[in-house]
PDB file of N, CA and C in Angstrom:
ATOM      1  N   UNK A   1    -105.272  94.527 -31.314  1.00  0.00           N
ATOM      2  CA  UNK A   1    -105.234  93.201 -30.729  1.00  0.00           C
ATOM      3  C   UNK A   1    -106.317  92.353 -31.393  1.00  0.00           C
ATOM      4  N   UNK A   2    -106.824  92.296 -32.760  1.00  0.00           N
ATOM      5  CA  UNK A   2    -107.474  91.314 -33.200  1.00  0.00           C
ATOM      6  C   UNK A   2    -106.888  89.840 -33.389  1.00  0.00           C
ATOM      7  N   UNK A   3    -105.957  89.614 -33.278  1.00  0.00           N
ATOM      8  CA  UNK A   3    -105.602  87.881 -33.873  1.00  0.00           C
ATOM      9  C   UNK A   3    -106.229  87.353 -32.192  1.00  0.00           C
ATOM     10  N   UNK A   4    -106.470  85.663 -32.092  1.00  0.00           N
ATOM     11  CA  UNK A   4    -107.138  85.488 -31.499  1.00  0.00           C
ATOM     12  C   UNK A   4    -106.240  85.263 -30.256  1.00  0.00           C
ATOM     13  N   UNK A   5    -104.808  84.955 -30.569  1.00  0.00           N
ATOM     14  CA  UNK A   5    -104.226  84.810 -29.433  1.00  0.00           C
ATOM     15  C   UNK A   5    -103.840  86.198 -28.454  1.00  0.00           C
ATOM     16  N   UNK A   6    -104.476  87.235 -28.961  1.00  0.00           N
ATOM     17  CA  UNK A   6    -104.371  88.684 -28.547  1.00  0.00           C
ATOM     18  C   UNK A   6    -105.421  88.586 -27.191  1.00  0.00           C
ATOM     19  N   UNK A   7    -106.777  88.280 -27.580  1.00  0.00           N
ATOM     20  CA  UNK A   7    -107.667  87.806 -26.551  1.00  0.00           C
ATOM     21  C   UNK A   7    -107.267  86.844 -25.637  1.00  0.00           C
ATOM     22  N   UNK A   8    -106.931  86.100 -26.101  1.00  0.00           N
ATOM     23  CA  UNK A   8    -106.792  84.447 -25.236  1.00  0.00           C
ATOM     24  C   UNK A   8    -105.513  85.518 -24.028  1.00  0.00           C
ATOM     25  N   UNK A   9    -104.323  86.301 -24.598  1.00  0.00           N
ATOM     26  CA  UNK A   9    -103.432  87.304 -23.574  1.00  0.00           C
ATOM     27  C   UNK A   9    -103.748  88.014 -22.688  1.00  0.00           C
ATOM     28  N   UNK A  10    -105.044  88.305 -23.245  1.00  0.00           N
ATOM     29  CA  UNK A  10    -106.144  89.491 -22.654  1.00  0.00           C
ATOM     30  C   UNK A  10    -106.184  89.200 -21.378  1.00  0.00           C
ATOM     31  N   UNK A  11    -107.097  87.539 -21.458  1.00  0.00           N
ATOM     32  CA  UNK A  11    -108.247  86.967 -20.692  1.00  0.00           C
ATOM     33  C   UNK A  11    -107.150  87.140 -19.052  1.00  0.00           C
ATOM     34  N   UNK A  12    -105.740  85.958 -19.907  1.00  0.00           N
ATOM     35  CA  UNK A  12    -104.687  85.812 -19.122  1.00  0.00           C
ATOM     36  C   UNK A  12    -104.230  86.725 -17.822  1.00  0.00           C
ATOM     37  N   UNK A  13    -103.961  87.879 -18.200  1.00  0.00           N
ATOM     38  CA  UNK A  13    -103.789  89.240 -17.490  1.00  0.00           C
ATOM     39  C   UNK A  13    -104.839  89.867 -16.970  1.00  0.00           C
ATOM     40  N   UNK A  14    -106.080  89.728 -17.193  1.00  0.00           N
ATOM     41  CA  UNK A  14    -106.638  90.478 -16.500  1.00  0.00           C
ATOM     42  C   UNK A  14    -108.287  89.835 -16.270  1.00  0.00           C
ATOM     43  N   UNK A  15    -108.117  88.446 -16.589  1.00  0.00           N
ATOM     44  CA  UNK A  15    -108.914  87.887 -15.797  1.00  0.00           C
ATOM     45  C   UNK A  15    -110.192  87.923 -16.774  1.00  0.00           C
ATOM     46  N   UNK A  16    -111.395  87.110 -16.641  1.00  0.00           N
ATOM     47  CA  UNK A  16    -112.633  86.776 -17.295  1.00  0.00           C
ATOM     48  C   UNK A  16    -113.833  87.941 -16.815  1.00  0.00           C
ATOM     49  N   UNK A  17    -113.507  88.225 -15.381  1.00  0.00           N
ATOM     50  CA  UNK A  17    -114.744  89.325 -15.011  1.00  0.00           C
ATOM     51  C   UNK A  17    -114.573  90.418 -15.810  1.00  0.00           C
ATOM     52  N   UNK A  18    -113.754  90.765 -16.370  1.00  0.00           N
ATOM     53  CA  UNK A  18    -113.753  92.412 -16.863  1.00  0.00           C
ATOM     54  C   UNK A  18    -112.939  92.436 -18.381  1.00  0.00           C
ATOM     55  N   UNK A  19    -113.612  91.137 -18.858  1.00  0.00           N
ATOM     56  CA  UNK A  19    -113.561  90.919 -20.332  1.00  0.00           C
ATOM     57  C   UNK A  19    -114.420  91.536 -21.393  1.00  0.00           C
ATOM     58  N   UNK A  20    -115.139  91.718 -20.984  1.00  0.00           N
ATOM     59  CA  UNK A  20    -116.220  93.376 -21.760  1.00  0.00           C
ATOM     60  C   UNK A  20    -115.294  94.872 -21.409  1.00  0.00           C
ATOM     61  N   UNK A  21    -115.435  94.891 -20.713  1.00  0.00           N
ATOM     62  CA  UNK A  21    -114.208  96.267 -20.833  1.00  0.00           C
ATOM     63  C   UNK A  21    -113.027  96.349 -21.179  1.00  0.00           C
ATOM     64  N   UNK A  22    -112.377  95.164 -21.439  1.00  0.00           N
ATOM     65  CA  UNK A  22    -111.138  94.942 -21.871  1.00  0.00           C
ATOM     66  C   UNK A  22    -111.316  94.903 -23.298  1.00  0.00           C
ATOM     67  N   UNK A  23    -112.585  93.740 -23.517  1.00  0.00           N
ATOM     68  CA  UNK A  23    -112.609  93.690 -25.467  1.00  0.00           C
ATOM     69  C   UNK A  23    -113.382  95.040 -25.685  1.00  0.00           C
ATOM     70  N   UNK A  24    -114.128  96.357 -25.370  1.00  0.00           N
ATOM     71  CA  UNK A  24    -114.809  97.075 -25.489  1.00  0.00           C
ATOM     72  C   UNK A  24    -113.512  98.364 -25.680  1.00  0.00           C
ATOM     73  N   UNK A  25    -112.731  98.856 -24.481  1.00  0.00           N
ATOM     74  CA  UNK A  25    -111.312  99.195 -24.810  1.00  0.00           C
ATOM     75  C   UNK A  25    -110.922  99.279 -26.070  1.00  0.00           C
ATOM     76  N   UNK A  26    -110.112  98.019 -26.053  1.00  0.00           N
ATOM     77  CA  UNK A  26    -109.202  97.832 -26.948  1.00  0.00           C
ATOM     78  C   UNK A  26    -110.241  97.884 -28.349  1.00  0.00           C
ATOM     79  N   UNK A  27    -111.387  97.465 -28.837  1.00  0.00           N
ATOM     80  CA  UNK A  27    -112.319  97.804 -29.896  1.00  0.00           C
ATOM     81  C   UNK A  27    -112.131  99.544 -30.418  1.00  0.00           C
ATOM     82  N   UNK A  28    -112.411 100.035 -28.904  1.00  0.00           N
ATOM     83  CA  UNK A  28    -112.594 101.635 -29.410  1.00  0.00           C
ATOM     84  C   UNK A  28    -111.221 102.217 -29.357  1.00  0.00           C
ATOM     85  N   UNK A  29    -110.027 101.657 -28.993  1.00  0.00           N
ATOM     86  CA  UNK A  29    -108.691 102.396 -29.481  1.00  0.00           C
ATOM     87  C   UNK A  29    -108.782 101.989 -30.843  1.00  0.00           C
ATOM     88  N   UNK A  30    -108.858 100.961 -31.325  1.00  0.00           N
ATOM     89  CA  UNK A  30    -108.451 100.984 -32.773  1.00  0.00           C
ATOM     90  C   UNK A  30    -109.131 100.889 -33.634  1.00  0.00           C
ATOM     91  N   UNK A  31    -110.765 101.179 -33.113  1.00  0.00           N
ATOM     92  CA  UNK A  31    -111.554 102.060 -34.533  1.00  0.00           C
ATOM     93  C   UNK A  31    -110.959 103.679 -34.456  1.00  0.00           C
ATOM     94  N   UNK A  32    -110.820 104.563 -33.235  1.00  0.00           N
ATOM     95  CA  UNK A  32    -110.208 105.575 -33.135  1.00  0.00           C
ATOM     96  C   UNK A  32    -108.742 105.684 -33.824  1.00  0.00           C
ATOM     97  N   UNK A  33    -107.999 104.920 -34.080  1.00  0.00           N
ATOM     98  CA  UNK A  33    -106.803 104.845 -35.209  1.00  0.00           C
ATOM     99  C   UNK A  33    -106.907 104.528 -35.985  1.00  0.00           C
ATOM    100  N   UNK A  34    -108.166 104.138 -36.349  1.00  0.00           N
ATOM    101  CA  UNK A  34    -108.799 103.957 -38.236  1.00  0.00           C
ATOM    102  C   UNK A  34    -109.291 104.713 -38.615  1.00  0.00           C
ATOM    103  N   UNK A  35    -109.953 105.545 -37.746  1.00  0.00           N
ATOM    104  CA  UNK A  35    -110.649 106.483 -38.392  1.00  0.00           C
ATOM    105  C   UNK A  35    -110.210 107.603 -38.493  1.00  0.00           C
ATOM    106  N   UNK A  36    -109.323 108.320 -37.371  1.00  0.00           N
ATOM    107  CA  UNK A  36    -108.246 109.311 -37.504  1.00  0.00           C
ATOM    108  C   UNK A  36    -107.402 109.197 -37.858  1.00  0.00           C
ATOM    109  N   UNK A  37    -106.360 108.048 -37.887  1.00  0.00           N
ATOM    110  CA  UNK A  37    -105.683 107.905 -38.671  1.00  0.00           C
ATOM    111  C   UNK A  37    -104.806 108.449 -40.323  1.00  0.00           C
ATOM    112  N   UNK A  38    -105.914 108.048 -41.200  1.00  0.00           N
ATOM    113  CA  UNK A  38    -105.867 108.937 -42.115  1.00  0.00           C
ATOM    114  C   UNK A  38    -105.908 110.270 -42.280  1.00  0.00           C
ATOM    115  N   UNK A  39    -106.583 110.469 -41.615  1.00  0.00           N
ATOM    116  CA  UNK A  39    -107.080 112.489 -41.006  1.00  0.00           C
ATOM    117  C   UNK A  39    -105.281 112.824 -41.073  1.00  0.00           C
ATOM    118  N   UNK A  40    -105.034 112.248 -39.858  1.00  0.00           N
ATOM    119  CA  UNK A  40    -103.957 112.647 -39.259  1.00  0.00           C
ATOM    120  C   UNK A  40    -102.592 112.425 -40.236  1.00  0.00           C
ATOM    121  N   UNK A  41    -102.806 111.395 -40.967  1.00  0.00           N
ATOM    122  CA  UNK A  41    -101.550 111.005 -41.676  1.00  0.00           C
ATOM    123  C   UNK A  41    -101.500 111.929 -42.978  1.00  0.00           C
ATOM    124  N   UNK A  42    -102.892 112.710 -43.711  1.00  0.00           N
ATOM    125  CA  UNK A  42    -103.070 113.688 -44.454  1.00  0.00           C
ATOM    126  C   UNK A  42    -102.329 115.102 -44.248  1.00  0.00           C
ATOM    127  N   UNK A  43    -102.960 115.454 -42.746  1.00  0.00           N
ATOM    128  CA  UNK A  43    -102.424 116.059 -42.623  1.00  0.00           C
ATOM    129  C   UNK A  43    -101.135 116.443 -42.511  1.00  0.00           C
ATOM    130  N   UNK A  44    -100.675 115.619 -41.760  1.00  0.00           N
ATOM    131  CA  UNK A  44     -98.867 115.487 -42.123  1.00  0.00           C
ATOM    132  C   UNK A  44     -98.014 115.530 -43.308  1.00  0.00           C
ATOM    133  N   UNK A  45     -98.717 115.018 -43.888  1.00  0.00           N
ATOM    134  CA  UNK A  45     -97.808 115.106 -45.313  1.00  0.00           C
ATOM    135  C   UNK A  45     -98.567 116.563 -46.199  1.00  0.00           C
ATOM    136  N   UNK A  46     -99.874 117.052 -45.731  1.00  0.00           N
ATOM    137  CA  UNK A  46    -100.226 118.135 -46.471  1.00  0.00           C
ATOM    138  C   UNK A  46     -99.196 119.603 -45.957  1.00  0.00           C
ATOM    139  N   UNK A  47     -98.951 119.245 -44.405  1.00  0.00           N
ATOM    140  CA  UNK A  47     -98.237 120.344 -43.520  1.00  0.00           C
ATOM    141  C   UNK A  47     -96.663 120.217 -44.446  1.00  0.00           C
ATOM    142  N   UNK A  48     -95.974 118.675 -43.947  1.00  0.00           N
ATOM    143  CA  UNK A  48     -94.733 118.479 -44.706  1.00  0.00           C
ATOM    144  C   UNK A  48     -94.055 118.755 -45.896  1.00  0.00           C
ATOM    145  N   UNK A  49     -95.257 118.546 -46.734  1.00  0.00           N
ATOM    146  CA  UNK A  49     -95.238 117.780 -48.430  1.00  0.00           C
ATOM    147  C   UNK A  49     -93.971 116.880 -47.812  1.00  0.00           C
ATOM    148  N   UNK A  50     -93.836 115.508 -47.115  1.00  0.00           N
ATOM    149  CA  UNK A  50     -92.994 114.231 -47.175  1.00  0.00           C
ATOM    150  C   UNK A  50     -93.848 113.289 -46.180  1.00  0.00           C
ATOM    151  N   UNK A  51     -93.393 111.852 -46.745  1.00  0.00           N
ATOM    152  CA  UNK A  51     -94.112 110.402 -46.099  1.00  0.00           C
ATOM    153  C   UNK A  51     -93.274 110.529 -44.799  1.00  0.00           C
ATOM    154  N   UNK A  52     -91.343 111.177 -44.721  1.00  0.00           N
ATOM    155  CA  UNK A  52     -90.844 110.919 -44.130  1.00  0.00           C
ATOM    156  C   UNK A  52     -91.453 111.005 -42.360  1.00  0.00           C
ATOM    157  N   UNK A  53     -92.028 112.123 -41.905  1.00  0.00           N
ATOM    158  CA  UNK A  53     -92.502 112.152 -40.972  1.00  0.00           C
ATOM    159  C   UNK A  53     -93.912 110.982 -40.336  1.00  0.00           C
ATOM    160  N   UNK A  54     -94.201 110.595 -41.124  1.00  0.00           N
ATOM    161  CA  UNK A  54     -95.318 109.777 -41.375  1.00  0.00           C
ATOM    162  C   UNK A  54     -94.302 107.629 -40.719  1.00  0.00           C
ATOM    163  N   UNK A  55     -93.119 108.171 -41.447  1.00  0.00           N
ATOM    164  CA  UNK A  55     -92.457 107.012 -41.011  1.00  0.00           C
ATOM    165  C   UNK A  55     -91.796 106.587 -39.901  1.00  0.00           C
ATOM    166  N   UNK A  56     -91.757 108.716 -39.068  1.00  0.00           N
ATOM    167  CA  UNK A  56     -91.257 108.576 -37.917  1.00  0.00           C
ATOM    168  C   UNK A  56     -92.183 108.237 -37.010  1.00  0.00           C
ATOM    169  N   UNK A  57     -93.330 108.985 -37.483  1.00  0.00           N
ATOM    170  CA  UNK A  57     -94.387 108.987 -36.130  1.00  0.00           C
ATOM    171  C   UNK A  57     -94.668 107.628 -36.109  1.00  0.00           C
ATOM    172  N   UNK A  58     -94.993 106.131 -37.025  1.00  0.00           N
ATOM    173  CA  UNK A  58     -95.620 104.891 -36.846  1.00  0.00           C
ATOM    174  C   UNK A  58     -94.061 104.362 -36.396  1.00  0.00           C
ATOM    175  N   UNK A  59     -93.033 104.458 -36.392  1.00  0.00           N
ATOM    176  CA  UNK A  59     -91.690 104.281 -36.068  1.00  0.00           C
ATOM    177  C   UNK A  59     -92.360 104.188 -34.397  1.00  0.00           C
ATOM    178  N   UNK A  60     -92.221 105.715 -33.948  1.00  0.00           N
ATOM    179  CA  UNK A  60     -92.604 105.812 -32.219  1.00  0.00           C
ATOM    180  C   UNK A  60     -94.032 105.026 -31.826  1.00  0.00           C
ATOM    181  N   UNK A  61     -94.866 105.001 -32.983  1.00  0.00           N
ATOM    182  CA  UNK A  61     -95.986 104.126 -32.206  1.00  0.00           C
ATOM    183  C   UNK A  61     -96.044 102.324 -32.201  1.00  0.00           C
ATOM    184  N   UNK A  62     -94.941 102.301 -32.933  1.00  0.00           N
ATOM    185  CA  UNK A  62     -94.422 100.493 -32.902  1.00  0.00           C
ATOM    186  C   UNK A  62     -93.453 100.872 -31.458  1.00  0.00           C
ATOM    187  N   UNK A  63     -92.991 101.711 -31.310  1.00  0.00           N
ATOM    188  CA  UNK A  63     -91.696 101.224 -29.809  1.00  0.00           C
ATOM    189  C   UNK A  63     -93.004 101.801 -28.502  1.00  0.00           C
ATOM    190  N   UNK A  64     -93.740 102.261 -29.083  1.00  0.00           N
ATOM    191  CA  UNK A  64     -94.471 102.872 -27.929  1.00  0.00           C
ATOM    192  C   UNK A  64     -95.143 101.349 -27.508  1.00  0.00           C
ATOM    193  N   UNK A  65     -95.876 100.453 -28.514  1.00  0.00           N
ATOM    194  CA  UNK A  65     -96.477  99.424 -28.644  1.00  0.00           C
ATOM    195  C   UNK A  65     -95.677  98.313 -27.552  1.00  0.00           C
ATOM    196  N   UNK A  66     -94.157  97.875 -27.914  1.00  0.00           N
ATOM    197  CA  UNK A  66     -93.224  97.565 -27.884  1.00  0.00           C
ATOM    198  C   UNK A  66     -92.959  97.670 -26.098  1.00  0.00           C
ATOM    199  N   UNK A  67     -92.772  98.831 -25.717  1.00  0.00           N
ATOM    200  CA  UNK A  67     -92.380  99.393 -24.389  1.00  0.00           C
ATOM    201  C   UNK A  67     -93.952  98.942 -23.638  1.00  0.00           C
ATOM    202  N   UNK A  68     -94.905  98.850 -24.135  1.00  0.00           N
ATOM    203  CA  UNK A  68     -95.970  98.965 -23.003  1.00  0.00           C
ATOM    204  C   UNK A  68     -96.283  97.192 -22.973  1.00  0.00           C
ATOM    205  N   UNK A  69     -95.915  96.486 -24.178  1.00  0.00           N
ATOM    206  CA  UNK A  69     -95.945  95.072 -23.873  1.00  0.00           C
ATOM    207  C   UNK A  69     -94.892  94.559 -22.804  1.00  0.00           C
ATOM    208  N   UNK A  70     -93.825  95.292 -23.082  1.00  0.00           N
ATOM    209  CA  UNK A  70     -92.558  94.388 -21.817  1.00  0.00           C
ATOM    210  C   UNK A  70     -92.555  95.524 -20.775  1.00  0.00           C
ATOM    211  N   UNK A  71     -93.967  96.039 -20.348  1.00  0.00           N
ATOM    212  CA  UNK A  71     -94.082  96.437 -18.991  1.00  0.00           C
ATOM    213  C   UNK A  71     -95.323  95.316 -18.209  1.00  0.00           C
ATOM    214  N   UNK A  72     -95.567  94.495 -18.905  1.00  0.00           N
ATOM    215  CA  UNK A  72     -96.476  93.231 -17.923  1.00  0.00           C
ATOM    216  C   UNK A  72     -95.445  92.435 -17.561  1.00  0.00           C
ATOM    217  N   UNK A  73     -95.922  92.308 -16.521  1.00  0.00           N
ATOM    218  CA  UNK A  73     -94.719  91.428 -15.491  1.00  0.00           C
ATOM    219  C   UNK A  73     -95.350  89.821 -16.199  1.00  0.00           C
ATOM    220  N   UNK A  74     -94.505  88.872 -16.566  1.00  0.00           N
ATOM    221  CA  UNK A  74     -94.528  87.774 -16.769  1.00  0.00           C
ATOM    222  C   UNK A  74     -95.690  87.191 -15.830  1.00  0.00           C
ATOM    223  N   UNK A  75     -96.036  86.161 -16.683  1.00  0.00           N
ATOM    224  CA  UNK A  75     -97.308  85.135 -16.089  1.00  0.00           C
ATOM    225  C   UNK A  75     -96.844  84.241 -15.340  1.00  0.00           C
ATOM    226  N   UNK A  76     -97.212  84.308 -14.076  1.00  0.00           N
ATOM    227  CA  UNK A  76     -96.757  83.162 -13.085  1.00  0.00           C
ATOM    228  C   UNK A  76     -97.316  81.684 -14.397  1.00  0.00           C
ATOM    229  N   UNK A  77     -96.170  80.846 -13.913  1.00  0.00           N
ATOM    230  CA  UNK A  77     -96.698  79.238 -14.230  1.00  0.00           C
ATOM    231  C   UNK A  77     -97.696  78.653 -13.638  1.00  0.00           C
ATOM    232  N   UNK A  78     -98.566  78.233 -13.910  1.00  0.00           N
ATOM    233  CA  UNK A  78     -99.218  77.514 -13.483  1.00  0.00           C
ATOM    234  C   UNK A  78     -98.916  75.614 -13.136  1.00  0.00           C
ATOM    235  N   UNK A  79     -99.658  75.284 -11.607  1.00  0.00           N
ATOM    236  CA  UNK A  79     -99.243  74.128 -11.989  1.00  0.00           C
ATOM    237  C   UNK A  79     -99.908  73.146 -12.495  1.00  0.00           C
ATOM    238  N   UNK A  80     -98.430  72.091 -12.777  1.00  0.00           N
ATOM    239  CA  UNK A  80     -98.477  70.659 -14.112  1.00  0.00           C
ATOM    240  C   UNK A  80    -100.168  70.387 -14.213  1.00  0.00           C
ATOM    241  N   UNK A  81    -100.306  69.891 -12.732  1.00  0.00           N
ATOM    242  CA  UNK A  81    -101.975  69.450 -12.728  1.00  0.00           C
ATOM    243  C   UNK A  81    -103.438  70.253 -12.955  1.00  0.00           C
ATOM    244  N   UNK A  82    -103.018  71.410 -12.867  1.00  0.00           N
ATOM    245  CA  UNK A  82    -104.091  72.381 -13.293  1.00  0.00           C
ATOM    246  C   UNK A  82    -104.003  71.839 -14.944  1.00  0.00           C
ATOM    247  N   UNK A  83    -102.939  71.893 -15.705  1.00  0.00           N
ATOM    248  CA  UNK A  83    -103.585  71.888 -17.253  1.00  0.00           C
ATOM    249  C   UNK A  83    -103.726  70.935 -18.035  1.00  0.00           C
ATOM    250  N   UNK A  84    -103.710  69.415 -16.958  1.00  0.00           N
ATOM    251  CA  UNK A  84    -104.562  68.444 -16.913  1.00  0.00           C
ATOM    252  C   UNK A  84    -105.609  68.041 -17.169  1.00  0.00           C
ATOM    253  N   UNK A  85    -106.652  67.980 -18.262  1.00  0.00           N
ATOM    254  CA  UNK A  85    -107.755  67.924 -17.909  1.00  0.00           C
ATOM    255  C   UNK A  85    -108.719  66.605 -18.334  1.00  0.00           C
ATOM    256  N   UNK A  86    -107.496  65.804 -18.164  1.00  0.00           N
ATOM    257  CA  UNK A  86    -107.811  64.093 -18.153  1.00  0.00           C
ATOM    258  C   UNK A  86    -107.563  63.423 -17.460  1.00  0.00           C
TER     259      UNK A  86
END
């Protein structure tokens, strides 16, 4: 979740108080998939000798990605005059 509108989604859902644990989170999942990552993707193809498995597993971690975004229930609207600020 680095692009900035990833945060600004963040804030949305789960509010400004517990925006350090939310950006602190999401920081340490995906230095933990940078840094194992490779480990892991070595190994696969050293176990395999093929990329093919390598294409399945980031295959399941895009629908895994995918499935856990369209499990947040939509953002109530807010109203007209709240986003007013003139």
């Amino acid at each position: 979740m680095k692009p900035s509108y990833g945060w600004v989604l963040a804030r949305e859902y789960f509010g400004q108080r517990i925006m350090g644990t939310v950006f602190g989170a999401a920081t340490m999942v995906s230095s933990l998939g940078m840094a194992f990552g490779p480990l892991a993707g070595g190994w696969v193809f050293d176990t395999f000798d093929a990329y093919s498995w390598l294409y399945i597993g980031s295959m399941s971690v895009a629908l895994g990605a995918v499935a856990v975004a369209l499990a947040f229930p939509p953002l109530p609207l807010r109203a007209r005059d709240a986003l007013q600020t003139a």
